[in-house]
PDB file of N, CA and C in Angstrom:
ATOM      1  N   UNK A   1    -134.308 -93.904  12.702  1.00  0.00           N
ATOM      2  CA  UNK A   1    -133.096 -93.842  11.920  1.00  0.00           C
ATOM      3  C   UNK A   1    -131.978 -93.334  12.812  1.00  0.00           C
ATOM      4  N   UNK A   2    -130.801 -94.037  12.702  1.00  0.00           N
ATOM      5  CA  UNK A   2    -129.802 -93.827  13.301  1.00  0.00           C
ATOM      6  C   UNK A   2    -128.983 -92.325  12.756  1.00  0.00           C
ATOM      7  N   UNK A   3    -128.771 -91.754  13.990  1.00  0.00           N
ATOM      8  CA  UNK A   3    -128.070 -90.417  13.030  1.00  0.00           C
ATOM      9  C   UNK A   3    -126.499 -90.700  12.528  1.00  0.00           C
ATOM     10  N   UNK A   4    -125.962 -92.092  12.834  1.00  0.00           N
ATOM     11  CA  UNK A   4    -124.778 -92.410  12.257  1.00  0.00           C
ATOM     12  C   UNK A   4    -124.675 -93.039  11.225  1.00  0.00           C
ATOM     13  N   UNK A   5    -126.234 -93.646  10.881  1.00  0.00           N
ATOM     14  CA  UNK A   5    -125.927 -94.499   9.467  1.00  0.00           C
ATOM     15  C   UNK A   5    -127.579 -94.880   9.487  1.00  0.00           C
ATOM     16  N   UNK A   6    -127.619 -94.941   8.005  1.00  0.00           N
ATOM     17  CA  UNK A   6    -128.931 -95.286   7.264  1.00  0.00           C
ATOM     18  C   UNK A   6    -129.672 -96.427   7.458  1.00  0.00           C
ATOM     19  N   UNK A   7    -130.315 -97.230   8.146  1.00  0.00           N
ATOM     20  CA  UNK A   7    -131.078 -98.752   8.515  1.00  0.00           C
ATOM     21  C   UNK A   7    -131.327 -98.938   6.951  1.00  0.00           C
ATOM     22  N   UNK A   8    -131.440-100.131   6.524  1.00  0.00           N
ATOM     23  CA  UNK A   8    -132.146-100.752   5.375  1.00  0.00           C
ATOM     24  C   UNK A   8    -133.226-101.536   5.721  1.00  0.00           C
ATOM     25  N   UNK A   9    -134.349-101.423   5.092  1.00  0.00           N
ATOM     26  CA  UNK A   9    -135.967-101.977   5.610  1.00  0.00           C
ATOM     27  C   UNK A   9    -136.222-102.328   4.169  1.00  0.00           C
ATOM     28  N   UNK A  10    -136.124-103.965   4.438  1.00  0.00           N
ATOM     29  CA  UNK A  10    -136.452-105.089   3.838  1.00  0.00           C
ATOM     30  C   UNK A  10    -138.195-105.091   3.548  1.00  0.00           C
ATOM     31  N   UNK A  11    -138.734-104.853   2.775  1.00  0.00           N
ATOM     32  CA  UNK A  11    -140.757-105.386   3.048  1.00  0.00           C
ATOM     33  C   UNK A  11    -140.886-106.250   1.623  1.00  0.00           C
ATOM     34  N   UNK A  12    -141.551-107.461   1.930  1.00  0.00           N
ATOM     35  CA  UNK A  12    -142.001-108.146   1.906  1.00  0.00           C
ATOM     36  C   UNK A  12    -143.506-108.387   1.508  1.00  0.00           C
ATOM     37  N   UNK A  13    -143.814-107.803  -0.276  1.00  0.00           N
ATOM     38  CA  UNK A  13    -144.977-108.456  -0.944  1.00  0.00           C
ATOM     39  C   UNK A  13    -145.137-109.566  -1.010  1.00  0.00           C
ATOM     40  N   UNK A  14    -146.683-109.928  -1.344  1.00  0.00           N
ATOM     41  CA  UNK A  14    -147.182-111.405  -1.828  1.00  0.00           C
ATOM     42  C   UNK A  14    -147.491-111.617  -3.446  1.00  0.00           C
ATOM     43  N   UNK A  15    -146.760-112.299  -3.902  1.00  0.00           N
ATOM     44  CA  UNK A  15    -147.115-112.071  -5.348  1.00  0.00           C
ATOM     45  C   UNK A  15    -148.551-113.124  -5.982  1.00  0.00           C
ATOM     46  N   UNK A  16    -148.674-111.871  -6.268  1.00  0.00           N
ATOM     47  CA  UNK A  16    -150.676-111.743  -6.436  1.00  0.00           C
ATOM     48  C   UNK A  16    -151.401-111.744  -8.071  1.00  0.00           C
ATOM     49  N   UNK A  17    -150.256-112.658  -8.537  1.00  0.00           N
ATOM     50  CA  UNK A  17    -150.699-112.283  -9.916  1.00  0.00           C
ATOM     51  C   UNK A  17    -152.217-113.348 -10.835  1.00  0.00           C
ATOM     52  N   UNK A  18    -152.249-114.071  -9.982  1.00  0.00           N
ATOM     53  CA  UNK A  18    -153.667-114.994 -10.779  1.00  0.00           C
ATOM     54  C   UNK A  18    -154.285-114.379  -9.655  1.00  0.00           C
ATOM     55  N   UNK A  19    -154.281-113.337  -8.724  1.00  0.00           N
ATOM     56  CA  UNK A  19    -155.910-112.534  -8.339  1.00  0.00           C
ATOM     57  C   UNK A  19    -156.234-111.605  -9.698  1.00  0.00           C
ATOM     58  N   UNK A  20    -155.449-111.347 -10.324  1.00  0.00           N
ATOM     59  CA  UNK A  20    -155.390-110.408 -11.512  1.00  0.00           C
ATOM     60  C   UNK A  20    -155.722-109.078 -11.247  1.00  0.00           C
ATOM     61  N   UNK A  21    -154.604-108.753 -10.241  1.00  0.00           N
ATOM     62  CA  UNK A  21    -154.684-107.416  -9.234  1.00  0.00           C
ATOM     63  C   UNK A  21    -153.164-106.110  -9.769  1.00  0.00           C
ATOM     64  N   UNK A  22    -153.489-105.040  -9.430  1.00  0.00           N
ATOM     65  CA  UNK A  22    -152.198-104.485  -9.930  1.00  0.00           C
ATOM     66  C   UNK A  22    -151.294-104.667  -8.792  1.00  0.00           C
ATOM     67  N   UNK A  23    -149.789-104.756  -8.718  1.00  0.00           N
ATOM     68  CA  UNK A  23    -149.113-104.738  -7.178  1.00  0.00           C
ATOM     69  C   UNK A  23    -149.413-103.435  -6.709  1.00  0.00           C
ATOM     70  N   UNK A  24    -149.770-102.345  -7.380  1.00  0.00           N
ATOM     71  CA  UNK A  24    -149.437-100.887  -6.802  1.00  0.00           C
ATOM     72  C   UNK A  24    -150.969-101.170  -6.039  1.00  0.00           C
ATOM     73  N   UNK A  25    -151.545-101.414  -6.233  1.00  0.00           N
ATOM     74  CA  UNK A  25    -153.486-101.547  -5.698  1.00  0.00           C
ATOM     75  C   UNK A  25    -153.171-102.464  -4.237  1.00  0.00           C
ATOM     76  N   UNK A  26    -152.313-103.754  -4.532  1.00  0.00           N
ATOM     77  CA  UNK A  26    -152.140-104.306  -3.393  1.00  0.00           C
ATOM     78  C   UNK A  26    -151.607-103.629  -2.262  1.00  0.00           C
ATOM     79  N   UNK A  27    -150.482-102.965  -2.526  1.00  0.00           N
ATOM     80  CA  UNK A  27    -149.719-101.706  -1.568  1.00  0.00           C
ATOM     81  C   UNK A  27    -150.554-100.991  -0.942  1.00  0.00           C
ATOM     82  N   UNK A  28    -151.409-100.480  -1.793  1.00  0.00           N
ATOM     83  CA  UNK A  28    -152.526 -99.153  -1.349  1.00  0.00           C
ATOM     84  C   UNK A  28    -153.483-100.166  -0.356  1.00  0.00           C
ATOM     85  N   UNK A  29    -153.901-100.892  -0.660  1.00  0.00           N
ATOM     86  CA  UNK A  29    -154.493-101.293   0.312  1.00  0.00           C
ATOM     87  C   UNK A  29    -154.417-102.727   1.198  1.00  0.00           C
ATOM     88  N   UNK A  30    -153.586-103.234   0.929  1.00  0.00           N
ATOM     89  CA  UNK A  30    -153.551-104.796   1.865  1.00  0.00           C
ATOM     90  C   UNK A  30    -154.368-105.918   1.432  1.00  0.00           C
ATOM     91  N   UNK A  31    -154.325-106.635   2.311  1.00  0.00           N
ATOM     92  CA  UNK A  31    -154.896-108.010   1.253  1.00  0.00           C
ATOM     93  C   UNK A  31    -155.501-108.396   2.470  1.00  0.00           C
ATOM     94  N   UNK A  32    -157.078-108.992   1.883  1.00  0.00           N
ATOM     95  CA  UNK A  32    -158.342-108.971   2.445  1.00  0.00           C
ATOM     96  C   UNK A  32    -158.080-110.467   3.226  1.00  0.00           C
ATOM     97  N   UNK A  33    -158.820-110.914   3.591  1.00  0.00           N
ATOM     98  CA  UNK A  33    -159.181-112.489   4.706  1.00  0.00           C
ATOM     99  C   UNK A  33    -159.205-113.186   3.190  1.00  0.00           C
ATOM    100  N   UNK A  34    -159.976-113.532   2.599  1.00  0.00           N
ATOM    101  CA  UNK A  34    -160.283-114.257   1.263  1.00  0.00           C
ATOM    102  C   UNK A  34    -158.925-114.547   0.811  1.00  0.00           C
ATOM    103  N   UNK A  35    -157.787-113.414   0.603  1.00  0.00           N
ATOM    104  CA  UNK A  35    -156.723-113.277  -0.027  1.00  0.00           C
ATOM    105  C   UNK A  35    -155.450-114.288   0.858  1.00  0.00           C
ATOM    106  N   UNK A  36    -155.869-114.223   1.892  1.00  0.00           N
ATOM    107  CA  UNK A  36    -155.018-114.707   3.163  1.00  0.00           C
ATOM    108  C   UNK A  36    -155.227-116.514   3.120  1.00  0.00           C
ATOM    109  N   UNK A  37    -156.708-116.654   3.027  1.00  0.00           N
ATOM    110  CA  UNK A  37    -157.218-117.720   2.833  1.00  0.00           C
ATOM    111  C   UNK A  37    -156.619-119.000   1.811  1.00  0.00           C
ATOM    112  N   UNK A  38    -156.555-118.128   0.296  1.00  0.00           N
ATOM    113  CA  UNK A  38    -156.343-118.626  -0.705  1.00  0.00           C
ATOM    114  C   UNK A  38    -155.049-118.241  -1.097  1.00  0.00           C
ATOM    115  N   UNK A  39    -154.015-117.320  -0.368  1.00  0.00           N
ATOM    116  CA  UNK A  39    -152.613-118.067   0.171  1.00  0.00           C
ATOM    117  C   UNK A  39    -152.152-118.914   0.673  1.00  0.00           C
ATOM    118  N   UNK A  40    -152.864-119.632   1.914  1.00  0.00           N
ATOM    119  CA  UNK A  40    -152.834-120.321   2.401  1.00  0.00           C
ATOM    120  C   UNK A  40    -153.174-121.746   1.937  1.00  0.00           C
ATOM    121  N   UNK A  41    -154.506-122.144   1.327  1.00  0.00           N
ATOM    122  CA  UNK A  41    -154.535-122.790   0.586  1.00  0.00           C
ATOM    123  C   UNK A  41    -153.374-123.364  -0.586  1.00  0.00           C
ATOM    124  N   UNK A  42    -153.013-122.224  -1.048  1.00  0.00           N
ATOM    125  CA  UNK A  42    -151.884-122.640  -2.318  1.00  0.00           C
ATOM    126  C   UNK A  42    -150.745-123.287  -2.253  1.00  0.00           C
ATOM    127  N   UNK A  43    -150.493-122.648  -0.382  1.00  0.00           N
ATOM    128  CA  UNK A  43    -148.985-122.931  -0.109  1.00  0.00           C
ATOM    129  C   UNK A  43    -149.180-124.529   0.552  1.00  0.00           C
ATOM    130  N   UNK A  44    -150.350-124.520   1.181  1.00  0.00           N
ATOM    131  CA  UNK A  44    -150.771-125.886   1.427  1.00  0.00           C
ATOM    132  C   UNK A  44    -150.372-127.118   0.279  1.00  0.00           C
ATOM    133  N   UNK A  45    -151.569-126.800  -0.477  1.00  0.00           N
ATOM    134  CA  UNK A  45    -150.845-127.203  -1.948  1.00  0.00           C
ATOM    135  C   UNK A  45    -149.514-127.886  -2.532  1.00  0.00           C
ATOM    136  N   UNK A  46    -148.707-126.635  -2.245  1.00  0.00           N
ATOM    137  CA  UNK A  46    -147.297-126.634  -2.763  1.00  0.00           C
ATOM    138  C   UNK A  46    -146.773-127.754  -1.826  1.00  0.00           C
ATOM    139  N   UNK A  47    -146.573-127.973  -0.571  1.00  0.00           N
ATOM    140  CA  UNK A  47    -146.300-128.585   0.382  1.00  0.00           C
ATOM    141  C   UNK A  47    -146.789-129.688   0.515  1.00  0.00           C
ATOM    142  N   UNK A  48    -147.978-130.511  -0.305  1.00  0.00           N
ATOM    143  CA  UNK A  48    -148.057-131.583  -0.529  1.00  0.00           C
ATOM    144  C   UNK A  48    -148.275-131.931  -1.715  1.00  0.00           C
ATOM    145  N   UNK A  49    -147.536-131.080  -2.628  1.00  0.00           N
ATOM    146  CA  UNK A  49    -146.904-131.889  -4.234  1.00  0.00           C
ATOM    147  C   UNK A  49    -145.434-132.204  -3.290  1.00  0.00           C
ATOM    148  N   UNK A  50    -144.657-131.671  -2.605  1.00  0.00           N
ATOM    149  CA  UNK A  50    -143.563-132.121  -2.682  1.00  0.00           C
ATOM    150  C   UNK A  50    -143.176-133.200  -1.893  1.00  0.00           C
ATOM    151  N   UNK A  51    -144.161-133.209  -1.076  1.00  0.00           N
ATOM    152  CA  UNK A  51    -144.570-134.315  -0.240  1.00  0.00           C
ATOM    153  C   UNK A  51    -144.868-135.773  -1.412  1.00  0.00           C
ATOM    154  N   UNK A  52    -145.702-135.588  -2.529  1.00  0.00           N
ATOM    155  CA  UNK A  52    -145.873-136.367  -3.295  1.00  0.00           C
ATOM    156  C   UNK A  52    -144.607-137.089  -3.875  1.00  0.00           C
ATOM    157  N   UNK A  53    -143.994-136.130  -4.481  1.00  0.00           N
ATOM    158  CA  UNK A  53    -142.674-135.892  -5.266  1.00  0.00           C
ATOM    159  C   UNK A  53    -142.048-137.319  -4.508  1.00  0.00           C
ATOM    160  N   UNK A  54    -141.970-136.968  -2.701  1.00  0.00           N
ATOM    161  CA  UNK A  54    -140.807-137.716  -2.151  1.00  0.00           C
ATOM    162  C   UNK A  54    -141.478-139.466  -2.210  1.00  0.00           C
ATOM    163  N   UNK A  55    -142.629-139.295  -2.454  1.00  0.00           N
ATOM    164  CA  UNK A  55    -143.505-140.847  -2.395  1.00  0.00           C
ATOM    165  C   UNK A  55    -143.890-140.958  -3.613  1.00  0.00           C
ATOM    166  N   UNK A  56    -143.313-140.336  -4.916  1.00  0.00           N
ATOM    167  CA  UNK A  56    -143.681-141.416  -5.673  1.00  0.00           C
ATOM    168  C   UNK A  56    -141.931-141.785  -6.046  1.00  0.00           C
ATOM    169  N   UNK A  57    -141.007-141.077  -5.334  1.00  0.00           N
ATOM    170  CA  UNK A  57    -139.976-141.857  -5.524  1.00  0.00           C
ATOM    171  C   UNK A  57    -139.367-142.795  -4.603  1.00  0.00           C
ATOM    172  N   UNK A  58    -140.585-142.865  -3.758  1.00  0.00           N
ATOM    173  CA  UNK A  58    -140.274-144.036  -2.486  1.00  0.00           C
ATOM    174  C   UNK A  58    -140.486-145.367  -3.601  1.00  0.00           C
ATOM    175  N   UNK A  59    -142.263-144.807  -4.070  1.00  0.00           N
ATOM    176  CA  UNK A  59    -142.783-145.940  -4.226  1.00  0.00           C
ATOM    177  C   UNK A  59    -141.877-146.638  -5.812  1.00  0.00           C
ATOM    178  N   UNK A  60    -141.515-145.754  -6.571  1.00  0.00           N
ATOM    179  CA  UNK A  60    -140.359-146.246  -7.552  1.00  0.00           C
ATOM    180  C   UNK A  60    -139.480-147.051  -6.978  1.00  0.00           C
ATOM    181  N   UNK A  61    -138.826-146.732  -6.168  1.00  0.00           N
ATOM    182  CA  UNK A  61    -137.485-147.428  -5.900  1.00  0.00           C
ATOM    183  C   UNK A  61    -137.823-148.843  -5.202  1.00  0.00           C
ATOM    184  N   UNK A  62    -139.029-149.141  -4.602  1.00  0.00           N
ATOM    185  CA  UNK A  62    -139.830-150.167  -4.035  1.00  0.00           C
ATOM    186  C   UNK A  62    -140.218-151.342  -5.447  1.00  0.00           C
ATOM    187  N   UNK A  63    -140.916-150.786  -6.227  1.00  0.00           N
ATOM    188  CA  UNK A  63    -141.359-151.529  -7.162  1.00  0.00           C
ATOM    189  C   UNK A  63    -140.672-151.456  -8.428  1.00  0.00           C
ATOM    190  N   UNK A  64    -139.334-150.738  -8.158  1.00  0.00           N
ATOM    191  CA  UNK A  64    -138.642-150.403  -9.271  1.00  0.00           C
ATOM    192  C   UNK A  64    -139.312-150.357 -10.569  1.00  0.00           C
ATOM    193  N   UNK A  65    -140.095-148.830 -10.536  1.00  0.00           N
ATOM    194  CA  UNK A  65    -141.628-148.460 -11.773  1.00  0.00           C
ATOM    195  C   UNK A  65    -140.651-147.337 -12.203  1.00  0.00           C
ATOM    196  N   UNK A  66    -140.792-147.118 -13.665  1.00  0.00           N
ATOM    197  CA  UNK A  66    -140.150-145.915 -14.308  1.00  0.00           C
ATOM    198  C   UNK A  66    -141.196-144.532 -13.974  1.00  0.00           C
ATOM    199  N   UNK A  67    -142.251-145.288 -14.113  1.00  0.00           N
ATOM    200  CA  UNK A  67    -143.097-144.108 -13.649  1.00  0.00           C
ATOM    201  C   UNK A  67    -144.275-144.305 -12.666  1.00  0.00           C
ATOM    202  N   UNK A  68    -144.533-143.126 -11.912  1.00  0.00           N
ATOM    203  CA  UNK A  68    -145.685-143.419 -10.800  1.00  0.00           C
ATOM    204  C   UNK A  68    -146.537-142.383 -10.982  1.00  0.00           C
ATOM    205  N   UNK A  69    -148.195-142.563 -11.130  1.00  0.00           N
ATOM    206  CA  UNK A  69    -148.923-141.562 -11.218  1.00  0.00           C
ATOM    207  C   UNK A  69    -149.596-141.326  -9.888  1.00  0.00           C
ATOM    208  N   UNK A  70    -149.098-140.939  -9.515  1.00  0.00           N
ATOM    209  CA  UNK A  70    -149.716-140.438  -7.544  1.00  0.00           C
ATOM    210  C   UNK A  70    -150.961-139.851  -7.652  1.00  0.00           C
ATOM    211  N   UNK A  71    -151.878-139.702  -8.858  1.00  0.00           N
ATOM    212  CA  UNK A  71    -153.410-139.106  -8.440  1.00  0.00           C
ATOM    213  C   UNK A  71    -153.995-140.543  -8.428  1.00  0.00           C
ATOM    214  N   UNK A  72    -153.470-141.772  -8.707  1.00  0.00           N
ATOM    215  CA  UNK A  72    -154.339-143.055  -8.154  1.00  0.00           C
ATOM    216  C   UNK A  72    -154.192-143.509  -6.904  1.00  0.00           C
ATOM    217  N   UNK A  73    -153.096-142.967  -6.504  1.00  0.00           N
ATOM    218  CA  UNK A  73    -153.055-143.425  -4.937  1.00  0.00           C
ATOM    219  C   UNK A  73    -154.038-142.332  -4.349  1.00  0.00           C
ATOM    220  N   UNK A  74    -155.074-143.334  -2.935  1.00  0.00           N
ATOM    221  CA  UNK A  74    -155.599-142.193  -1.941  1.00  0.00           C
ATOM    222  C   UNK A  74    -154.965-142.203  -0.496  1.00  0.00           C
ATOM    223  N   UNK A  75    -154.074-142.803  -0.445  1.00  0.00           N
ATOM    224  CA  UNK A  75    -153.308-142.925   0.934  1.00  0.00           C
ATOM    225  C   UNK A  75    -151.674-143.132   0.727  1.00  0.00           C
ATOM    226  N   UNK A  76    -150.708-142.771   1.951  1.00  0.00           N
ATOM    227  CA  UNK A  76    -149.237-143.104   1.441  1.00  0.00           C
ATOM    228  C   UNK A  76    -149.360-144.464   2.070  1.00  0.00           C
ATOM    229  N   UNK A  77    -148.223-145.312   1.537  1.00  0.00           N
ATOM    230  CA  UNK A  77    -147.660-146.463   1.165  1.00  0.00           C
ATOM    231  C   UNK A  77    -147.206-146.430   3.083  1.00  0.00           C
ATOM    232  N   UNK A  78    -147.365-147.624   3.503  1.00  0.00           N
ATOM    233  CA  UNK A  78    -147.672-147.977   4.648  1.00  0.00           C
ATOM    234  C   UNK A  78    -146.209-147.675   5.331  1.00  0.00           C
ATOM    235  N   UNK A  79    -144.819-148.076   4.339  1.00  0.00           N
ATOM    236  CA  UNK A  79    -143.955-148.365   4.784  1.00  0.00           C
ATOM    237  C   UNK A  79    -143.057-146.838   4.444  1.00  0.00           C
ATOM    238  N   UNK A  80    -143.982-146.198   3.635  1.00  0.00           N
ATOM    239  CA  UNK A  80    -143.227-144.706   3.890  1.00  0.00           C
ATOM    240  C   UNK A  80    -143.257-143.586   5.203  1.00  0.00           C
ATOM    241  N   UNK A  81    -142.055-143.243   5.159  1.00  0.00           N
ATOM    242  CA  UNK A  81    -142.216-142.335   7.097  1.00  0.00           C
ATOM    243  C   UNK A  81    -142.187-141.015   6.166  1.00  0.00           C
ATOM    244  N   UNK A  82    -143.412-140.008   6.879  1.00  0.00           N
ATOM    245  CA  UNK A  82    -143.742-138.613   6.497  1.00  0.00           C
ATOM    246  C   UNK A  82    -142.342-137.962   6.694  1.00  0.00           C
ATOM    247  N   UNK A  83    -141.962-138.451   8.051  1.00  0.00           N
ATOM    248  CA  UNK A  83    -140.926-137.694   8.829  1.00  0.00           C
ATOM    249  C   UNK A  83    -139.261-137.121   8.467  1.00  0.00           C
ATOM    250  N   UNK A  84    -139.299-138.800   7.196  1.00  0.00           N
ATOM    251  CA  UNK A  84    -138.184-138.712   6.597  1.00  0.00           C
ATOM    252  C   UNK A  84    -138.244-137.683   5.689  1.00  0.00           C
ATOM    253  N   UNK A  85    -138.796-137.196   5.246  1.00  0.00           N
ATOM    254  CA  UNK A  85    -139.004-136.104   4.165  1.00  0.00           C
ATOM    255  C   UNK A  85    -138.187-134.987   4.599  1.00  0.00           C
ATOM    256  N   UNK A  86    -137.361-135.059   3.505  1.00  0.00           N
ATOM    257  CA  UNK A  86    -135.851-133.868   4.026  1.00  0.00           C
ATOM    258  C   UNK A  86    -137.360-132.252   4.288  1.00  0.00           C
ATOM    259  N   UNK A  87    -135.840-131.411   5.029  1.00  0.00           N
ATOM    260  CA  UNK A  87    -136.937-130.329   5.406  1.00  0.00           C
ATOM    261  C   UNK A  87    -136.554-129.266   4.245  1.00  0.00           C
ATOM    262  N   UNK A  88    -137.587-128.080   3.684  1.00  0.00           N
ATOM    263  CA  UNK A  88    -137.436-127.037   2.888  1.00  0.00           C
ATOM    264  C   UNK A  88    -136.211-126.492   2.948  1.00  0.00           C
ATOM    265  N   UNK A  89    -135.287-126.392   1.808  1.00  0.00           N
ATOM    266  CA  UNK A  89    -134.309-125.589   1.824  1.00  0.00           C
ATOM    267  C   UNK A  89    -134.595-124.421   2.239  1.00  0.00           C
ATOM    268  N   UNK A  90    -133.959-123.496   2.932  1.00  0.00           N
ATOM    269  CA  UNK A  90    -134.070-122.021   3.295  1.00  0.00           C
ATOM    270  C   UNK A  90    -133.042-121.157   2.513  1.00  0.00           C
ATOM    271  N   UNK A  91    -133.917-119.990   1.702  1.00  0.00           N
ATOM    272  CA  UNK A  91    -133.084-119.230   0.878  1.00  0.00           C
ATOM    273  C   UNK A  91    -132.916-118.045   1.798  1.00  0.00           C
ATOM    274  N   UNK A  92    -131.655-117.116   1.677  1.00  0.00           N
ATOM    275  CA  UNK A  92    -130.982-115.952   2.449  1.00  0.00           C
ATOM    276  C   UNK A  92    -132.061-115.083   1.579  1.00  0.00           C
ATOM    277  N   UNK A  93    -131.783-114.261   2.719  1.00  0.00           N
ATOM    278  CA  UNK A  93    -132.723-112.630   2.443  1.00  0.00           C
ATOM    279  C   UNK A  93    -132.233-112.144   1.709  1.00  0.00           C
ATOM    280  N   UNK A  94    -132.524-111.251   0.822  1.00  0.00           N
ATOM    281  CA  UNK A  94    -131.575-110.252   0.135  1.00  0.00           C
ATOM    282  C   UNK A  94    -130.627-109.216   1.019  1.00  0.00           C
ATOM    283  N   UNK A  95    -129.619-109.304   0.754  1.00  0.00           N
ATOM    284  CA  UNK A  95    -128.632-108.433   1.179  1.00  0.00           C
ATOM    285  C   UNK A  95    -128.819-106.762   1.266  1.00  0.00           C
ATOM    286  N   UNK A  96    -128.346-105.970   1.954  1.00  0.00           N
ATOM    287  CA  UNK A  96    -128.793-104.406   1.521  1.00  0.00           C
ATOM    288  C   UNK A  96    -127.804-104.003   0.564  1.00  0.00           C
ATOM    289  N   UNK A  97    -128.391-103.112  -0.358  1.00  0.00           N
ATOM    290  CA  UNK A  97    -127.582-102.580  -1.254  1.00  0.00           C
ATOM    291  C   UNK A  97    -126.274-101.607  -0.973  1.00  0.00           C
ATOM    292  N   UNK A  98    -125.433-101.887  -1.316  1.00  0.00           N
ATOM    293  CA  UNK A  98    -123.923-101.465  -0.749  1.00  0.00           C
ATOM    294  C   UNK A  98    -124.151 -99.906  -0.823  1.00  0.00           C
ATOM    295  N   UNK A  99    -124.281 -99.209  -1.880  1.00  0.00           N
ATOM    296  CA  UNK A  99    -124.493 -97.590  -1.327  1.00  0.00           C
ATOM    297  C   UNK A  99    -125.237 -97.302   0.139  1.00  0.00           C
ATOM    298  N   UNK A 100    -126.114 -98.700   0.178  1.00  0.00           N
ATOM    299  CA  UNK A 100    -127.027 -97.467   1.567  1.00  0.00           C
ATOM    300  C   UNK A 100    -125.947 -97.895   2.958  1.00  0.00           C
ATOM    301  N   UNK A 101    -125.583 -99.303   2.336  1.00  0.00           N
ATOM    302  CA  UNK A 101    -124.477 -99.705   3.951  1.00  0.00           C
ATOM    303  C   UNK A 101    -123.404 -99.073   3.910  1.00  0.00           C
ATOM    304  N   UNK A 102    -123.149 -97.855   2.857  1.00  0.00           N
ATOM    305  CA  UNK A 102    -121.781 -97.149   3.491  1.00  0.00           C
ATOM    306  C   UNK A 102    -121.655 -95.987   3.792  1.00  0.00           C
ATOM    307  N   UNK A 103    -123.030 -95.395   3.375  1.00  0.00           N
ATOM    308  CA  UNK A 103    -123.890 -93.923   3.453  1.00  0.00           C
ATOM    309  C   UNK A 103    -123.654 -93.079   5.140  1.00  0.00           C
ATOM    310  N   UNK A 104    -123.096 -92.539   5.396  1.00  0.00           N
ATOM    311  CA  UNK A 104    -123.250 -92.193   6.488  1.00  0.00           C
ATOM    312  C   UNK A 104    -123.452 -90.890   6.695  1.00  0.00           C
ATOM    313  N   UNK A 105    -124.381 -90.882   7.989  1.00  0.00           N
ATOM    314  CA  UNK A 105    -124.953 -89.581   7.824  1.00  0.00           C
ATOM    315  C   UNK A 105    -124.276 -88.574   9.475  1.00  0.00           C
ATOM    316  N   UNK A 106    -123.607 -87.647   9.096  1.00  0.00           N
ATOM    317  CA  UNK A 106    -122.442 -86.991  10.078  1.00  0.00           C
ATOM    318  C   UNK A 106    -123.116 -85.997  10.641  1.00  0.00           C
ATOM    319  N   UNK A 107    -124.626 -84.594   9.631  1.00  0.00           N
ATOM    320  CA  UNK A 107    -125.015 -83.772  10.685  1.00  0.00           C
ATOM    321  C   UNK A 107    -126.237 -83.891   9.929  1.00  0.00           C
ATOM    322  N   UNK A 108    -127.334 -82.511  10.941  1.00  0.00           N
ATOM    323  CA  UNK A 108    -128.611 -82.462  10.919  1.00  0.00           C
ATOM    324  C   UNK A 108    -128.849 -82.719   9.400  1.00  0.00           C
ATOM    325  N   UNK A 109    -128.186 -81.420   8.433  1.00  0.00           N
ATOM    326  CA  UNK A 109    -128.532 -81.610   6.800  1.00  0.00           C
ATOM    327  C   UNK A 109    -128.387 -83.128   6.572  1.00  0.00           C
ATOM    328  N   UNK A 110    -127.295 -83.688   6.594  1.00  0.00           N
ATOM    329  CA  UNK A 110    -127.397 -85.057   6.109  1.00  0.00           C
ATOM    330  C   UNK A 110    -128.903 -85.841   6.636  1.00  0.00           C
ATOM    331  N   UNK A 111    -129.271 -86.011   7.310  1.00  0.00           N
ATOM    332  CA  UNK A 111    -130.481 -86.527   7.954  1.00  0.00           C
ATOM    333  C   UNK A 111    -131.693 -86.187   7.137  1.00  0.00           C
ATOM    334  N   UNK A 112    -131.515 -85.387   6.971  1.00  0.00           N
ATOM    335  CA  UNK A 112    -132.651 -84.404   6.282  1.00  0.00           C
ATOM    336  C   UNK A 112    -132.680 -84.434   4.728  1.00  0.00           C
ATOM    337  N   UNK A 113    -132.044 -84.468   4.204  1.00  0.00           N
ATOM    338  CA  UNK A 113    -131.139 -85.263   3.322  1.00  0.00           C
ATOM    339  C   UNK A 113    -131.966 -86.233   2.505  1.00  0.00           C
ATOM    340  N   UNK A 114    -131.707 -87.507   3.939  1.00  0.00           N
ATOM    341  CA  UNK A 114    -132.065 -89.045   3.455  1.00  0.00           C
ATOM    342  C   UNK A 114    -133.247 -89.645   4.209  1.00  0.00           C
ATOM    343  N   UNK A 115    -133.950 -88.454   4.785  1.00  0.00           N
ATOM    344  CA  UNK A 115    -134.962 -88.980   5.094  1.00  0.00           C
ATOM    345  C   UNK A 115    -136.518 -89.141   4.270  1.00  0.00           C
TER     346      UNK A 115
END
């Protein structure tokens, strides 16, 4: 900590709610290989529904179909490029909260203070 001003420290849970875990239990202790695993898995997942998303509106606009059920397809459509698939929007971090970015700390008491 800077003795001229307060750092803000951002951390970063996993939200763990179909392990059917408390968050305060997750804190206390971290999250196991299994847990890491079947994050991974999920986000996998997520990343090829949206992948889907972009091919069954390839394959709409191709066969001009109101609707496409993509669990009958087992392969993409020959003439679709993976590549074109716009990339993940990126959302901003949360900002620090304005009391702590204007907080400044001038002697030892102050430090002591806010630590």
């Amino acid at each position: 900590m800077s003795p001229t001003k307060l750092k803000y420290e951002l951390v970063v849970y996993p939200c763990l709610i179909d392990f059917e875990i408390s968050n305060a239990f997750i804190h206390s202790i971290g999250i196991d290989p299994k847990m890491i695993v079947e994050l991974l898995k999920r986000f996998q997942s997520k990343l090829f529904d949206i992948v889907k998303q972009f091919h069954e509106m390839f394959i709409s606009s191709i066969y001009q179909l109101k609707e496409v059920n993509n669990d009958k397809y087992i392969r993409w459509h020959p003439e679709f490029d993976l590549e074109s698939v716009p990339d993940i929007e990126l959302a901003d971090l949360p900002q620090p909260p304005k009391e702590i970015e204007e907080k400044k700390i001038a002697t030892t008491s102050d430090i002591l203070r806010h630590a």
